[in-house]
Protein backbone atom coordinates (compact mmCIF):
# COMPACT_ATOMS: atom_id res chain seq x y z
CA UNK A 1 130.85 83.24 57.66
CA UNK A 2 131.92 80.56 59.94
CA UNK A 3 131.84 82.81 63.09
CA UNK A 4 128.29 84.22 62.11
CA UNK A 5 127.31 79.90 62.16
CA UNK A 6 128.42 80.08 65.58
CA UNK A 7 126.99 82.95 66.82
CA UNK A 8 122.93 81.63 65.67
CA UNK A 9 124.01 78.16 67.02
CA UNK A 10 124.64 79.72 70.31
CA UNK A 11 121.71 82.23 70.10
CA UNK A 12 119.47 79.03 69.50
CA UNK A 13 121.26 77.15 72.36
CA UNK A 14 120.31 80.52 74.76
CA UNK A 15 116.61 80.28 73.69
CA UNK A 16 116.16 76.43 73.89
CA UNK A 17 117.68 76.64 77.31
CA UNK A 18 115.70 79.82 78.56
CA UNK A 19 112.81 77.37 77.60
CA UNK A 20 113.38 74.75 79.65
CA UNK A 21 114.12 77.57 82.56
CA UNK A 22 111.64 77.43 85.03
CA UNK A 23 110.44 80.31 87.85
CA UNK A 24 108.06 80.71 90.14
CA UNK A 25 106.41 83.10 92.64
CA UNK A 26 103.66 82.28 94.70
CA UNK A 27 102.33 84.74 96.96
CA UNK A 28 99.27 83.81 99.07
CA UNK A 29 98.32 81.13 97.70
CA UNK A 30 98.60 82.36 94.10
CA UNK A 31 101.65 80.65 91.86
CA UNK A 32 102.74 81.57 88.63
CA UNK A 33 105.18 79.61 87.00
CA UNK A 34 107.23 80.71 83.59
CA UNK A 35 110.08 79.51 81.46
CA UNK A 36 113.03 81.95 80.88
CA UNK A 37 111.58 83.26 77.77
CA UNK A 38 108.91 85.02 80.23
CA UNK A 39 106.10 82.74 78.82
CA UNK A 40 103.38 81.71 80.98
CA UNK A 41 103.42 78.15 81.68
CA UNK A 42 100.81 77.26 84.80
CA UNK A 43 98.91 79.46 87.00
CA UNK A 44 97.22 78.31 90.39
CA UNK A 45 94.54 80.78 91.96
CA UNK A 46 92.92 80.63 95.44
CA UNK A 47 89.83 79.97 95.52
CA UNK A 48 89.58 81.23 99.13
CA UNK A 49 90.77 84.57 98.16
CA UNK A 50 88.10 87.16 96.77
CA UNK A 51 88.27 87.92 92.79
CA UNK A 52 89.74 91.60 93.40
CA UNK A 53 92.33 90.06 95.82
CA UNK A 54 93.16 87.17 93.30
CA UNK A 55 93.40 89.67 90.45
CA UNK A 56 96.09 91.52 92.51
CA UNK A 57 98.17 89.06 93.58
CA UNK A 58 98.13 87.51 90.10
CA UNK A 59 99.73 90.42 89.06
CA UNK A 60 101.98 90.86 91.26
CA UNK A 61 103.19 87.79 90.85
CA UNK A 62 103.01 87.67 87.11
CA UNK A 63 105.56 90.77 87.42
CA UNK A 64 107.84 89.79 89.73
CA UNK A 65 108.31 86.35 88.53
CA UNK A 66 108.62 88.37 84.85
CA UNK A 67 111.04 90.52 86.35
CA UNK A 68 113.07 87.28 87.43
CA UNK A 69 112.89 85.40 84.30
CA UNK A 70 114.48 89.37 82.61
CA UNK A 71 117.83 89.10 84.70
CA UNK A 72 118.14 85.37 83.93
CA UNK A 73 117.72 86.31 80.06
CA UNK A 74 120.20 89.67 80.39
CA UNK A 75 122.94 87.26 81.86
CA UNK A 76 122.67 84.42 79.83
CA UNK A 77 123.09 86.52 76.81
CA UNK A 78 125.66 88.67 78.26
CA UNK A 79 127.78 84.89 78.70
CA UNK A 80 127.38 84.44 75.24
CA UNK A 81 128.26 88.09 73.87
CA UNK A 82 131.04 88.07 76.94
CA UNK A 83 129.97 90.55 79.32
CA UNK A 84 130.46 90.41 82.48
CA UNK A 85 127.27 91.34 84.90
């Protein structure tokens, strides 16, 4: 019973720190910034850039950055179940 306390403490350790976690991509002009739980937390367009170029930058960046923030959560959880990566 004991271990299973320990296990959710450090599973709600992991997610309190993937929130604080903070990644960004910016690519022309565009940033995206999320926490480590791959939730959104600022976006800056360019206003200079035209809508369809905007919209695919923003994307791009939304999935790399996403892709980022993925690894970061697949290590810090191996750490805790102690697997190596």
């Amino acid at each position: 019973m004991f271990d299973k306390i320990q296990q959710l403490k450090k599973l709600k350790d992991l997610e309190d720190g993937l929130g604080r976690e903070r990644l960004e991509k910016e690519i022309n002009g565009v940033k995206v910034v999320i926490n480590g739980k791959a939730e959104i937390v600022s976006i800056e367009l360019n206003p200079r850039l035209s809508k369809e170029k905007q919209e695919e930058v923003l994307r791009e960046c939304i999935n790399k950055v996403s892709q980022e923030a993925k690894i970061i959560m697949a290590q810090k959880a191996a750490e805790i179940s102690g697997l190596n990566f």
